[in-house]
C-alpha atoms as a PDB file:
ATOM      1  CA  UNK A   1     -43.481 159.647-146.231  1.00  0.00           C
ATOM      2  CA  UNK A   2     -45.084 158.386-143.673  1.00  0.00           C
ATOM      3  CA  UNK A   3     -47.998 160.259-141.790  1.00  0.00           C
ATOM      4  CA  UNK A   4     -48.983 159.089-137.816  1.00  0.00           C
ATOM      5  CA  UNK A   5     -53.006 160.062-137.044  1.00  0.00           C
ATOM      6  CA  UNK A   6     -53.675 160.743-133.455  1.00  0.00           C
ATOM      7  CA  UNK A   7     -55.934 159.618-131.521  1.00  0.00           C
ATOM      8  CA  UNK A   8     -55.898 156.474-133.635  1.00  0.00           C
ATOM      9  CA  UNK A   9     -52.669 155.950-133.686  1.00  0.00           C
ATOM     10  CA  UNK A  10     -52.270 154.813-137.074  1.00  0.00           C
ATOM     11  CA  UNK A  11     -49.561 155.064-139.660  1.00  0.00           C
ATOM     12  CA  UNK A  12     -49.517 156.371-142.975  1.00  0.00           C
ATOM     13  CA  UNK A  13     -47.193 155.632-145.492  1.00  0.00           C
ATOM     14  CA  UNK A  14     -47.755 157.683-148.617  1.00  0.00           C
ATOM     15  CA  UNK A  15     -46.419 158.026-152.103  1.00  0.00           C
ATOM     16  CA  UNK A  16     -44.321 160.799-153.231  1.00  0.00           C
ATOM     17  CA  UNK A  17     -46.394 163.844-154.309  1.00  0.00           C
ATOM     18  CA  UNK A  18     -49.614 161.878-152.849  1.00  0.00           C
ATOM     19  CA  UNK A  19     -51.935 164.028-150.865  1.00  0.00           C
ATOM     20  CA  UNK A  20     -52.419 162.854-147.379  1.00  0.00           C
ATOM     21  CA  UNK A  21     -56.562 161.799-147.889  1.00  0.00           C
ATOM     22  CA  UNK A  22     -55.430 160.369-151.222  1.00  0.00           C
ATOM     23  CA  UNK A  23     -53.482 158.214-149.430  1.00  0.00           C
ATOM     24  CA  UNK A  24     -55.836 157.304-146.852  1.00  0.00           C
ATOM     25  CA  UNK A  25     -58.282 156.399-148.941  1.00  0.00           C
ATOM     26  CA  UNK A  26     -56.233 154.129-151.150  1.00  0.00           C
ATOM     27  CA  UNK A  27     -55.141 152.200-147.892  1.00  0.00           C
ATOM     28  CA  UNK A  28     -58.508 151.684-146.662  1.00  0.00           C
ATOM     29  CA  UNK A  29     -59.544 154.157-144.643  1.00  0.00           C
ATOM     30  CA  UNK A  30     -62.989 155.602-143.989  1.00  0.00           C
ATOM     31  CA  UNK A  31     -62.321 159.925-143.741  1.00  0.00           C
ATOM     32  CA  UNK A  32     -64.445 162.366-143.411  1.00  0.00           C
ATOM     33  CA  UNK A  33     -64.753 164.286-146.802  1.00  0.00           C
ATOM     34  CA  UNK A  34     -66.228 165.659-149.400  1.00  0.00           C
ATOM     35  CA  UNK A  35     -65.564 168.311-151.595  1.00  0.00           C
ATOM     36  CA  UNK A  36     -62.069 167.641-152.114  1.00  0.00           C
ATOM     37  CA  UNK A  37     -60.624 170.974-153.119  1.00  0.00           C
ATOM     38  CA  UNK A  38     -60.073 172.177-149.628  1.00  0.00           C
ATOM     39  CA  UNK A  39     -63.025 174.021-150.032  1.00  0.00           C
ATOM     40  CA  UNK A  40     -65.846 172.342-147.471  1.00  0.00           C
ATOM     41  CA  UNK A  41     -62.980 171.909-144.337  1.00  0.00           C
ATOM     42  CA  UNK A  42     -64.863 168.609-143.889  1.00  0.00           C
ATOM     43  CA  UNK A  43     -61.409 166.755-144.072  1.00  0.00           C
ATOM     44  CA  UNK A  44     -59.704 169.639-141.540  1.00  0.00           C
ATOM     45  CA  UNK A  45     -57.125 168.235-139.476  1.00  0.00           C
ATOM     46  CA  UNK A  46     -54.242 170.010-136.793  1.00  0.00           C
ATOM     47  CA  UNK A  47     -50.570 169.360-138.316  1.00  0.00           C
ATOM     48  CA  UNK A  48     -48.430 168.489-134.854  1.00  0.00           C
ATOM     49  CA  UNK A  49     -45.038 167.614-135.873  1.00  0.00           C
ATOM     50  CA  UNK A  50     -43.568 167.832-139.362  1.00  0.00           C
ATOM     51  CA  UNK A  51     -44.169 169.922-142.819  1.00  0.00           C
ATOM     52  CA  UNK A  52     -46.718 170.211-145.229  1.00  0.00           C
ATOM     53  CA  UNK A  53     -47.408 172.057-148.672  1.00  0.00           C
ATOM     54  CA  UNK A  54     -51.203 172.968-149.436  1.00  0.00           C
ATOM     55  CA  UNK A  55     -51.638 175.875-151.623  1.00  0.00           C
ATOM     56  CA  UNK A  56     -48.195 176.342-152.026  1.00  0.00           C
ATOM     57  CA  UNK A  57     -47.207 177.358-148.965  1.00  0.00           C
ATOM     58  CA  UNK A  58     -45.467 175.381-146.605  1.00  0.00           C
ATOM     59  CA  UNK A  59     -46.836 175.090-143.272  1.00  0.00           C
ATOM     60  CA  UNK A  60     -45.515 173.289-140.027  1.00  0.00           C
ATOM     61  CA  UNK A  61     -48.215 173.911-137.444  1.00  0.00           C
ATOM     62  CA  UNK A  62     -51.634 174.418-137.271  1.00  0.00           C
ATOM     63  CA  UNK A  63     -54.818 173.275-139.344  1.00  0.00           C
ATOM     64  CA  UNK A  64     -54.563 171.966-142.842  1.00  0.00           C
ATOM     65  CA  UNK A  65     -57.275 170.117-145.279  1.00  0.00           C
ATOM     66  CA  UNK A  66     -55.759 166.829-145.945  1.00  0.00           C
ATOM     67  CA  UNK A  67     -57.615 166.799-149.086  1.00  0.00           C
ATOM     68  CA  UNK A  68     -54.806 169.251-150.643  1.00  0.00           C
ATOM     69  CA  UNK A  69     -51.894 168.759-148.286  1.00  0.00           C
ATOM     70  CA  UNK A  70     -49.330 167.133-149.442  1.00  0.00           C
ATOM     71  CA  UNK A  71     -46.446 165.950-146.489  1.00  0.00           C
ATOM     72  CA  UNK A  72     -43.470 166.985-147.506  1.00  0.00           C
ATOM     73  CA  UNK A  73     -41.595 165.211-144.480  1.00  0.00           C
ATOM     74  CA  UNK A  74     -43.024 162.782-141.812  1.00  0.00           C
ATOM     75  CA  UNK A  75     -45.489 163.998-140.020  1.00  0.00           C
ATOM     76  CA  UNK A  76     -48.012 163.635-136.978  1.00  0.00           C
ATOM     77  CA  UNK A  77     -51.759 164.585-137.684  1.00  0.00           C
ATOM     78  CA  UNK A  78     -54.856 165.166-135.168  1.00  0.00           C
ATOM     79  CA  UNK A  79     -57.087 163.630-137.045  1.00  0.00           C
ATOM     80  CA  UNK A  80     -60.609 162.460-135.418  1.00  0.00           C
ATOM     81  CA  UNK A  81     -63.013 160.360-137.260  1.00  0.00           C
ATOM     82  CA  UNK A  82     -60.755 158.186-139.116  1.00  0.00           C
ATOM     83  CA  UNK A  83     -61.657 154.773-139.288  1.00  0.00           C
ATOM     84  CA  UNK A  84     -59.606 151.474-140.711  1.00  0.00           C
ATOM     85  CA  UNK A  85     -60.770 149.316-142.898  1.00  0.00           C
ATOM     86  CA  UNK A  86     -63.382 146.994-141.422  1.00  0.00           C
ATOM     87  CA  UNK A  87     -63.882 149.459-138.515  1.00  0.00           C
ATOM     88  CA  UNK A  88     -67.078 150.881-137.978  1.00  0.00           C
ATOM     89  CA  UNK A  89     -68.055 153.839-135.907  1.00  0.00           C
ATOM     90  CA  UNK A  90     -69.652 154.093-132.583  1.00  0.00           C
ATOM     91  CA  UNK A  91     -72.852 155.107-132.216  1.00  0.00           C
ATOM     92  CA  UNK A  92     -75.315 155.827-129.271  1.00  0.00           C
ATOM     93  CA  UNK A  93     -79.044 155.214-129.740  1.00  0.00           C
ATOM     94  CA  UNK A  94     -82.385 155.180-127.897  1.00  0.00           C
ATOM     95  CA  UNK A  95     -84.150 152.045-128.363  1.00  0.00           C
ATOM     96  CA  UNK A  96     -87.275 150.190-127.562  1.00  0.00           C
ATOM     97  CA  UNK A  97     -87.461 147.135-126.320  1.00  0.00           C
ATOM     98  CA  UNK A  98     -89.451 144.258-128.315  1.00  0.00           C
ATOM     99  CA  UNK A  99     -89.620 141.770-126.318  1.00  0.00           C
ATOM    100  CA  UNK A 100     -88.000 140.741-123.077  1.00  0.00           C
ATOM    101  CA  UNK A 101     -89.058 137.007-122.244  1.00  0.00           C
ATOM    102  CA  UNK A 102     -87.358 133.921-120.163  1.00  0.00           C
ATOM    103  CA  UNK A 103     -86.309 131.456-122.617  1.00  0.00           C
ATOM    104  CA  UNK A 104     -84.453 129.081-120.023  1.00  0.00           C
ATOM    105  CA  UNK A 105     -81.328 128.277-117.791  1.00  0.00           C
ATOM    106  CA  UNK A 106     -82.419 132.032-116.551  1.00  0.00           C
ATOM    107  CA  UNK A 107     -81.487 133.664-119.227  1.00  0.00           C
ATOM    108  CA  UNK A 108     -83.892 136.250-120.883  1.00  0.00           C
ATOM    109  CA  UNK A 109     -84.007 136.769-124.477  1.00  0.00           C
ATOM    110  CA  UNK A 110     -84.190 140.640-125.148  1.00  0.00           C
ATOM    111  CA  UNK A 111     -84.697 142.169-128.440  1.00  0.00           C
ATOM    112  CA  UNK A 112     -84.235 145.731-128.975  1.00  0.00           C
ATOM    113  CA  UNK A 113     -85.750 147.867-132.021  1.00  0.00           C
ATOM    114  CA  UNK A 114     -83.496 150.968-133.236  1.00  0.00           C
ATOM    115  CA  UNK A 115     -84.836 153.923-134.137  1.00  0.00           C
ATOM    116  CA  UNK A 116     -85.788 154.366-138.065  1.00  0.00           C
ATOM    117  CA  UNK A 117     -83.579 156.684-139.676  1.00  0.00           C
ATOM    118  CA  UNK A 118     -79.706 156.202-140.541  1.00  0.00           C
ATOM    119  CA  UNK A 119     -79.066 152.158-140.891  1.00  0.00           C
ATOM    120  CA  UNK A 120     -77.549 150.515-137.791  1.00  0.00           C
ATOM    121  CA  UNK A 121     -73.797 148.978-138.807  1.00  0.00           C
ATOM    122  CA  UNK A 122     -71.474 146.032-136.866  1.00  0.00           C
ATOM    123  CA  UNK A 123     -70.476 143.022-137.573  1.00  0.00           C
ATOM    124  CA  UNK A 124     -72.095 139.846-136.504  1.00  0.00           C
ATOM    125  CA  UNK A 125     -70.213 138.871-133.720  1.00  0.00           C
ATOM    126  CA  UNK A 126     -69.582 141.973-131.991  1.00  0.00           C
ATOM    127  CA  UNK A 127     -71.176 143.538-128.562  1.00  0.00           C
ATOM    128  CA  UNK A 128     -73.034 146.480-127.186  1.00  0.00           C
ATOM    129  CA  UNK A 129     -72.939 148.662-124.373  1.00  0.00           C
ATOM    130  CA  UNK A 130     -76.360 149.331-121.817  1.00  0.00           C
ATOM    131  CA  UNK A 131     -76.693 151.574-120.068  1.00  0.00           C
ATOM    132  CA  UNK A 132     -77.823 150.814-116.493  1.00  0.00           C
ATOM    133  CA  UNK A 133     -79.413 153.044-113.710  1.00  0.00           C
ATOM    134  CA  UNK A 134     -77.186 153.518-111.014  1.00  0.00           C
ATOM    135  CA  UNK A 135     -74.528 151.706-112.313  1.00  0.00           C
ATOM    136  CA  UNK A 136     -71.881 151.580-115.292  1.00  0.00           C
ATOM    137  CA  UNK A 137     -72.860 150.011-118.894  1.00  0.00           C
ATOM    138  CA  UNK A 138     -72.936 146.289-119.215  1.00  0.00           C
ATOM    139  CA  UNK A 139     -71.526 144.767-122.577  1.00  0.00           C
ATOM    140  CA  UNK A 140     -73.450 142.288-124.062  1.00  0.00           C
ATOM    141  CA  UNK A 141     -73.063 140.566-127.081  1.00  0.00           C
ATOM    142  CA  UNK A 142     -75.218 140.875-130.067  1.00  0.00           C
ATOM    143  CA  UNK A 143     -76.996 137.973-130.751  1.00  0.00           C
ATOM    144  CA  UNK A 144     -78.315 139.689-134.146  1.00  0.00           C
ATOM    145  CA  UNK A 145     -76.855 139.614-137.551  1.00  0.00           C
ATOM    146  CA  UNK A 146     -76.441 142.489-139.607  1.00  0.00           C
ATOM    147  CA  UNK A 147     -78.793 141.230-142.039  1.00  0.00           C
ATOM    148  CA  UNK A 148     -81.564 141.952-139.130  1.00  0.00           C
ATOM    149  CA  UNK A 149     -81.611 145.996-139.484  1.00  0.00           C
ATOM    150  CA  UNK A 150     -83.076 147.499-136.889  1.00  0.00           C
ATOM    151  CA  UNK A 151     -83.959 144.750-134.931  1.00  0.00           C
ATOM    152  CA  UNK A 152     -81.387 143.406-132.338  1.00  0.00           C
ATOM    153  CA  UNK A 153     -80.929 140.389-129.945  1.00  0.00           C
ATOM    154  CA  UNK A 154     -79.409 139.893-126.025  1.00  0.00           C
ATOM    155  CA  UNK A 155     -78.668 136.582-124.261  1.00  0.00           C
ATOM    156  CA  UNK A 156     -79.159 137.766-120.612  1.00  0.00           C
ATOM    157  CA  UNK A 157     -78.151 135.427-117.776  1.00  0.00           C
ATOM    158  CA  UNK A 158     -80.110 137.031-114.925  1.00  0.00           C
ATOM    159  CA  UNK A 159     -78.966 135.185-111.973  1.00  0.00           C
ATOM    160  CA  UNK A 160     -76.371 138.610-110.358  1.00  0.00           C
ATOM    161  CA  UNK A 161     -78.435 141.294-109.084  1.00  0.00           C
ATOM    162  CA  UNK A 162     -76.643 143.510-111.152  1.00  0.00           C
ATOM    163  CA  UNK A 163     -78.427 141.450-114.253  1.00  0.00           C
ATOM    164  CA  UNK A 164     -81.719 140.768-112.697  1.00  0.00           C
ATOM    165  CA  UNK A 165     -81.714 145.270-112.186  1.00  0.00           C
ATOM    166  CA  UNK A 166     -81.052 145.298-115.641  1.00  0.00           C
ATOM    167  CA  UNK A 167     -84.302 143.142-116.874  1.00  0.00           C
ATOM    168  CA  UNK A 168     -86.485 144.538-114.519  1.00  0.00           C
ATOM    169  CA  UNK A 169     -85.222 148.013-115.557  1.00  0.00           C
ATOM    170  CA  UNK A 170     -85.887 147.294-119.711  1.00  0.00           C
ATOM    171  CA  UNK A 171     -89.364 145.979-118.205  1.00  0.00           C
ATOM    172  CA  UNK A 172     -90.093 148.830-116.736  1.00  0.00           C
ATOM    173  CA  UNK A 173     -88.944 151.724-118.992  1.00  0.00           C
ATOM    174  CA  UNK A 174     -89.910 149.517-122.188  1.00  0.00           C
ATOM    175  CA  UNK A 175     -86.048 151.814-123.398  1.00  0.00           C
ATOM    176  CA  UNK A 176     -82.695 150.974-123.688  1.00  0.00           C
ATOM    177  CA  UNK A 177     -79.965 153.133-124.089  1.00  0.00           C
ATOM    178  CA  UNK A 178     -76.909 151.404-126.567  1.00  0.00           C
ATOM    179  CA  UNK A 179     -73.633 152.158-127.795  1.00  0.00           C
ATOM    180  CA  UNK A 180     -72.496 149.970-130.611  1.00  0.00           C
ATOM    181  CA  UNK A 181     -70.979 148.311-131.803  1.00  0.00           C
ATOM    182  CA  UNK A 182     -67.381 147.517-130.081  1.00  0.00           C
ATOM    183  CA  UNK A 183     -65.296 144.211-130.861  1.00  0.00           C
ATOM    184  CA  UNK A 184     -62.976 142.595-132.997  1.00  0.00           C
ATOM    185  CA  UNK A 185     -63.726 139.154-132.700  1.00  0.00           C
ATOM    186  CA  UNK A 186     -66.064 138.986-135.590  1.00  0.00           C
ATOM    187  CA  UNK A 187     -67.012 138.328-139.275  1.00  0.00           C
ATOM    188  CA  UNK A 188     -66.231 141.480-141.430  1.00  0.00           C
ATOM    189  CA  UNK A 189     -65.519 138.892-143.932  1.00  0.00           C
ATOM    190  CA  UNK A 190     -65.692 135.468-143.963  1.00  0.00           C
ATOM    191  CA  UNK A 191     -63.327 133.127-144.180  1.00  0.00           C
ATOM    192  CA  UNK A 192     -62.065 130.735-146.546  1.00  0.00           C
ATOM    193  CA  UNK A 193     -62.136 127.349-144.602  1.00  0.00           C
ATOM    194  CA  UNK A 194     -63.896 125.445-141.926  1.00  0.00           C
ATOM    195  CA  UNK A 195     -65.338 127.653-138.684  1.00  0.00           C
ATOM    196  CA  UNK A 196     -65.435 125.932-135.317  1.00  0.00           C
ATOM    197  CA  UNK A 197     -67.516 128.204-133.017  1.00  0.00           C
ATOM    198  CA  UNK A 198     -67.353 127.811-128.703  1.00  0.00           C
ATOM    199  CA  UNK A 199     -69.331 128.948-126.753  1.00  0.00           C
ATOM    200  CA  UNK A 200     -69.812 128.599-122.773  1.00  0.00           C
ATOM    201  CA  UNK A 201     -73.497 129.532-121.443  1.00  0.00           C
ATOM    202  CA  UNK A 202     -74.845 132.906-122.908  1.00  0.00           C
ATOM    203  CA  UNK A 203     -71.447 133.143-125.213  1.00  0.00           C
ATOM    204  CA  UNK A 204     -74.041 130.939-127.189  1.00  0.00           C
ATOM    205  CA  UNK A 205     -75.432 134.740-128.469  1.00  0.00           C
ATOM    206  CA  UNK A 206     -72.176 135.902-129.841  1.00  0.00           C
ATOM    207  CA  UNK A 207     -72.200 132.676-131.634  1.00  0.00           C
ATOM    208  CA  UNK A 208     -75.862 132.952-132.401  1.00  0.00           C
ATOM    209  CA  UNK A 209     -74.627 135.981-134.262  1.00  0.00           C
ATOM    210  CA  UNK A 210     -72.372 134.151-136.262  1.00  0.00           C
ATOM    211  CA  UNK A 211     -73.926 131.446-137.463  1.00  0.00           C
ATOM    212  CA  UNK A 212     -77.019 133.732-138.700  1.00  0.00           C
ATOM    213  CA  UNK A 213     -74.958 135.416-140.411  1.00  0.00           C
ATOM    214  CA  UNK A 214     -72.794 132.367-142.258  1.00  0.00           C
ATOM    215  CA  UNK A 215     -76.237 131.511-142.957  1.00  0.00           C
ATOM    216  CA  UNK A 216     -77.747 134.538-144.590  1.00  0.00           C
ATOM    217  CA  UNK A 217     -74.656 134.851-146.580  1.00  0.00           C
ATOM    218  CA  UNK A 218     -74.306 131.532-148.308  1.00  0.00           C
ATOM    219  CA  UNK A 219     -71.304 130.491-146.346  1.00  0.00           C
ATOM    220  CA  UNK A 220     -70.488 126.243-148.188  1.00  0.00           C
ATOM    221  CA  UNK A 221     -67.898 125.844-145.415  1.00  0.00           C
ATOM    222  CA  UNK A 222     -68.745 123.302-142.689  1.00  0.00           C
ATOM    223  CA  UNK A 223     -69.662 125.251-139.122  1.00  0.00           C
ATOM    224  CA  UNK A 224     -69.222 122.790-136.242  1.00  0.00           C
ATOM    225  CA  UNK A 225     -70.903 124.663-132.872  1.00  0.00           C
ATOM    226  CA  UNK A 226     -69.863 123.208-129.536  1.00  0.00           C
ATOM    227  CA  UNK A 227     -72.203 124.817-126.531  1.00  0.00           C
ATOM    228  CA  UNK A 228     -71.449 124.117-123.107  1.00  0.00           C
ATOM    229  CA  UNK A 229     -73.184 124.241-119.698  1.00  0.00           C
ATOM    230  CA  UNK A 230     -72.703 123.253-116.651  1.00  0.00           C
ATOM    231  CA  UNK A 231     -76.111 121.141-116.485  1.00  0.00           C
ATOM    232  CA  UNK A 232     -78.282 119.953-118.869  1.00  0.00           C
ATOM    233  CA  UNK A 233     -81.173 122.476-117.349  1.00  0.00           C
ATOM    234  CA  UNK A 234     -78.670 125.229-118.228  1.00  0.00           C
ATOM    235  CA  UNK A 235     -79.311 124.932-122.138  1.00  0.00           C
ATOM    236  CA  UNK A 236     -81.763 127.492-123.034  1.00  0.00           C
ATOM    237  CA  UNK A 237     -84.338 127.948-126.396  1.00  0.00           C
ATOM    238  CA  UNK A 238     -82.971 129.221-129.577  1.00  0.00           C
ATOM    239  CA  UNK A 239     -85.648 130.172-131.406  1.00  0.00           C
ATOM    240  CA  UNK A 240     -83.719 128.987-134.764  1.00  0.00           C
ATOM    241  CA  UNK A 241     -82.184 125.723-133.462  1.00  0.00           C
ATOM    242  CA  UNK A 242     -84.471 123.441-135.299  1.00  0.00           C
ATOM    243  CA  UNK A 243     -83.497 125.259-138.575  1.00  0.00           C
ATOM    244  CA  UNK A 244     -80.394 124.892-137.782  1.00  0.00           C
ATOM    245  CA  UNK A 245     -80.352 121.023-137.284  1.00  0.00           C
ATOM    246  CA  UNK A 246     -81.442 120.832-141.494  1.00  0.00           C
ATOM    247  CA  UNK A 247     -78.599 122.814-143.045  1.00  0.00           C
ATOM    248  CA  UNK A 248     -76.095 120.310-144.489  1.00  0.00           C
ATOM    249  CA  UNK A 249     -73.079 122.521-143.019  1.00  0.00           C
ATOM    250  CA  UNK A 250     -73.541 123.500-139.741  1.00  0.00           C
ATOM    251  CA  UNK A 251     -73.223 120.087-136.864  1.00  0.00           C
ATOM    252  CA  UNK A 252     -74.162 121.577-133.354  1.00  0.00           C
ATOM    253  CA  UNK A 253     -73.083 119.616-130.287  1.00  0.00           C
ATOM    254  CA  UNK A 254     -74.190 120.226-126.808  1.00  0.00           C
ATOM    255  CA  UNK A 255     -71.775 119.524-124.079  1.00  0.00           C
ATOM    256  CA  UNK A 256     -72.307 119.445-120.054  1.00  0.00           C
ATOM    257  CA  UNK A 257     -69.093 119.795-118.054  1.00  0.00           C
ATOM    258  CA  UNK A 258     -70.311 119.202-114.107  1.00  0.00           C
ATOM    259  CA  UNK A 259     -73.388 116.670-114.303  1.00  0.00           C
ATOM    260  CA  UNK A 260     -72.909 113.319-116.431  1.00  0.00           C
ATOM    261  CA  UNK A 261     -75.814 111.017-117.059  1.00  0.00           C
ATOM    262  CA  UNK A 262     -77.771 113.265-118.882  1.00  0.00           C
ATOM    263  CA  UNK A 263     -78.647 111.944-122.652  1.00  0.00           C
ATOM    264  CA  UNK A 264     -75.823 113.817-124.231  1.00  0.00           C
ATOM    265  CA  UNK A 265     -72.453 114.654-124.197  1.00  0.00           C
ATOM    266  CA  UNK A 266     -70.195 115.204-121.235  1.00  0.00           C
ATOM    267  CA  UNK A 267     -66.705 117.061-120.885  1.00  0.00           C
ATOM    268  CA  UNK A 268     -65.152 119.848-121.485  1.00  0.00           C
ATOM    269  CA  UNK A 269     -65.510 121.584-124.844  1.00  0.00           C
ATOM    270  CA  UNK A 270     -62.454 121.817-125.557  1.00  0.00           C
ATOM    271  CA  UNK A 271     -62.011 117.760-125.133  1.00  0.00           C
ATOM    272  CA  UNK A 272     -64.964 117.185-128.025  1.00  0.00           C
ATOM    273  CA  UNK A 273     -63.572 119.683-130.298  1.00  0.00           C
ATOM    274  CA  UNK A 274     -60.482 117.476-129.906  1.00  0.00           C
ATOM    275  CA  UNK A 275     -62.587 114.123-130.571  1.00  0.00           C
ATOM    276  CA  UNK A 276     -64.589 115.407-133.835  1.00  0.00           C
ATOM    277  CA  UNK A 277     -61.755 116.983-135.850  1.00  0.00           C
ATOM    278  CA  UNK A 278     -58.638 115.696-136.181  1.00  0.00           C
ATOM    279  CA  UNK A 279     -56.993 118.246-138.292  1.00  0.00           C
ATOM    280  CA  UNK A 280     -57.336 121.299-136.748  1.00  0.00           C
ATOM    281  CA  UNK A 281     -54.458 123.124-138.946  1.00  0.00           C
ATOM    282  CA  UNK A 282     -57.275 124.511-141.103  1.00  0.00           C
ATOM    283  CA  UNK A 283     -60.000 125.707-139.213  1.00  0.00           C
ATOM    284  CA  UNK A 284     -61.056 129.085-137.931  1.00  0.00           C
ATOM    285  CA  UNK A 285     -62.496 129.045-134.250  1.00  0.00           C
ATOM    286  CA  UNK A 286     -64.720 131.783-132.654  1.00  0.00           C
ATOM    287  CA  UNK A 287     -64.355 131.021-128.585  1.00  0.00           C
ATOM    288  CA  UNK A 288     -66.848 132.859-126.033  1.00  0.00           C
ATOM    289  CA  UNK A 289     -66.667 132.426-122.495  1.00  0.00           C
ATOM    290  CA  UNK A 290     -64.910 133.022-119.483  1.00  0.00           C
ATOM    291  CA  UNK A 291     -61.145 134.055-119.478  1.00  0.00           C
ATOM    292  CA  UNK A 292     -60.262 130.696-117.613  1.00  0.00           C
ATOM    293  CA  UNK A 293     -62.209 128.732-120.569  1.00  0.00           C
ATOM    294  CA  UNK A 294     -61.072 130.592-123.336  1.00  0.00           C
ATOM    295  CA  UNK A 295     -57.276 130.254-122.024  1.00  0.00           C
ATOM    296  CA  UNK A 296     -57.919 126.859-121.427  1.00  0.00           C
ATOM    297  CA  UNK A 297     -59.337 126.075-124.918  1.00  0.00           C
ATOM    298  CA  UNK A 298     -56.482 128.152-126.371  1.00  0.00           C
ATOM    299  CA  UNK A 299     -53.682 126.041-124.898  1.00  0.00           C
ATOM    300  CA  UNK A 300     -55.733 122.681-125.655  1.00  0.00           C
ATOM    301  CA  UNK A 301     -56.191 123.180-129.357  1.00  0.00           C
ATOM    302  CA  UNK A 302     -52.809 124.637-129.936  1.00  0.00           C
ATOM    303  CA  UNK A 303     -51.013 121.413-128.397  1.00  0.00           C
ATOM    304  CA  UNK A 304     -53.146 119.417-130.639  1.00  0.00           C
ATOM    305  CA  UNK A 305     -52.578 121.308-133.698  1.00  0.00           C
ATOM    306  CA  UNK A 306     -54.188 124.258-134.178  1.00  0.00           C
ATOM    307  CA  UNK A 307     -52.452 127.641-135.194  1.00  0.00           C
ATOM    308  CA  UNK A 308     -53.027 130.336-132.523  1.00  0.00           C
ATOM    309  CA  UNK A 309     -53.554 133.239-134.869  1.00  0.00           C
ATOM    310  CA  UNK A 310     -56.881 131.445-136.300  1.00  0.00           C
ATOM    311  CA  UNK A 311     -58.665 131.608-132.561  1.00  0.00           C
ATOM    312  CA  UNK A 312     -60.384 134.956-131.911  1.00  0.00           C
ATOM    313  CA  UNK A 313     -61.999 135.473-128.798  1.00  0.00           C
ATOM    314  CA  UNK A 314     -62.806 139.129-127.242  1.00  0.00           C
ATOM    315  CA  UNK A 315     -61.170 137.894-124.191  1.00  0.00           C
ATOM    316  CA  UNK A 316     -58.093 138.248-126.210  1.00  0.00           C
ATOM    317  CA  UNK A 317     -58.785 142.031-126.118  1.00  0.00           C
ATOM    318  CA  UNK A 318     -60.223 142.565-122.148  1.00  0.00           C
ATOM    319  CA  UNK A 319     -57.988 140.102-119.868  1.00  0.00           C
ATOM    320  CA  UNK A 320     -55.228 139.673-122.021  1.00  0.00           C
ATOM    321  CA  UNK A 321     -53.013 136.845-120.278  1.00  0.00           C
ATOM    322  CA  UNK A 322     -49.120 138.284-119.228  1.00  0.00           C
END
């Protein structure tokens, strides 16, 4: 049988006899529950389309406890606050702001504290939403790990008026209104094999994310960071940088695209990952930037080797290319 959940749009496909959370659960769903016996209408649920038996009586419309129905044909559930197996739900929180300094290049390093109470949950590498006056939210990524609890980290280039509102607002109301966390370009789990991690200007945070959180978790794999800029004044302070240059894993190039003659590296970042790794069959890469860069690292890594599916990149998800 198979059962479809709106709004999700997932699809169930269930055992004979199975009841319908059973079945959830053993596929990896998070559902709201808890008694079990149909008893605490926790689990509650509107049957659309198809039949059911719960109680034994057969029903074909209207609200059933999926903790006792069992489908007895395919069927289509409403079903709200079912969540697949790495997702997480979305919260919205108050929080105050911690600190809110210039660290370079323009950008402003902002640091949010959530309130105490029921743990914060996302996965390193995913974003927020802020809420701005006079204006719609701005997604930004989290620079935080998981590990961090309560404490969270922005990149913000403040050069747009729209961005330079936005610091002078957190200054000013020492608040921040979130939602979080939203993205699937990120580290649920890690992986099994080399991670190459790309970041243009502030994407540096979602990778900032990433590589706190390879760190906190042991990760033996090698981690090869490319960060690019368009000049060398662009770079900006991570506080954990110098940390970073002593772990035996991670190798963290700089790279400046518009202004050679500066003591490092010049190109495009796609060009050095090119020139470090040879074989690129086996790595993982993590891409943040611009829909033009990402696209443009995506077509560059695949021609010299690299399989597609093992590049993530949220731009994947918000300007997919036709």
């Amino acid at each position: 049988m198979q059962v479809t959940l709106q709004p999700s749009g997932a699809v169930l496909t269930l055992e004979p006899g199975e009841r319908i959370l059973e079945g959830a659960r053993r596929l990896g769903y998070d559902c709201p529950s808890s008694c079990r016996n149909g008893n605490c209408h926790v689990c509650a649920a509107l049957l659309v389309e198809g039949r059911v038996r719960q109680d034994g009586e057969v029903r074909d419309h209207g609200e059933l406890f999926t903790c006792i129905a069992e489908p007895l044909e395919d069927c289509i559930l409403l079903w709200d606050g079912v969540l697949a197996l790495g997702e997480l739900p979305v919260r919205t929180l108050a929080c105050t702001v911690s600190e809110c300094v210039e660290v370079g290049g323009d950008v402003w390093r902002v640091r949010l504290r959530a309130p105490a109470g029921k743990p914060l949950r996302y996965h390193a590498g995913q974003y927020l939403m802020i809420e701005r006056d006079g204006a719609d939210k701005a997604a930004f990524s989290l620079a935080s790990a998981p590990h961090g609890g309560r404490d969270l980290e922005l990149h913000v280039l403040a050069r747009e008026p729209s961005s330079v509102a936005l610091i002078e607002q957190l200054q000013r109301n020492g608040l921040a209104r979130i939602q979080l966390p939203f993205g699937d370009t990120h580290l649920a789990e890690l992986p099994d094999g080399p991670l190459v991690l790309i970041a243009a200007g502030t994407g540096m945070g979602q990778m900032h994310s990433l590589v706190e959180h390879c760190r906190a978790n042991g990760f033996k794999h090698p981690v090869h960071l490319y960060w690019g800029v368009r000049r060398p004044e662009d770079f900006y302070a991570i506080e954990h940088w110098d940390e970073w240059q002593r772990l035996p894993n991670l190798f963290l190039h700089k790279v400046v695209s518009d202004l050679c003659g500066w003591e490092g590296r010049c190109g495009m970042l796609h060009e050095a990952v090119c020139e470090d790794i040879g074989d690129l069959n086996d790595v993982y890469v993590y891409a943040s930037g611009s829909p033009n860069m990402v696209y443009a690292t995506l077509d560059a890594l695949v021609e010299a080797g690299m399989d597609a599916h093992r590049m993530r990149a949220d731009v994947f998800a918000y300007a997919p290319r036709g």
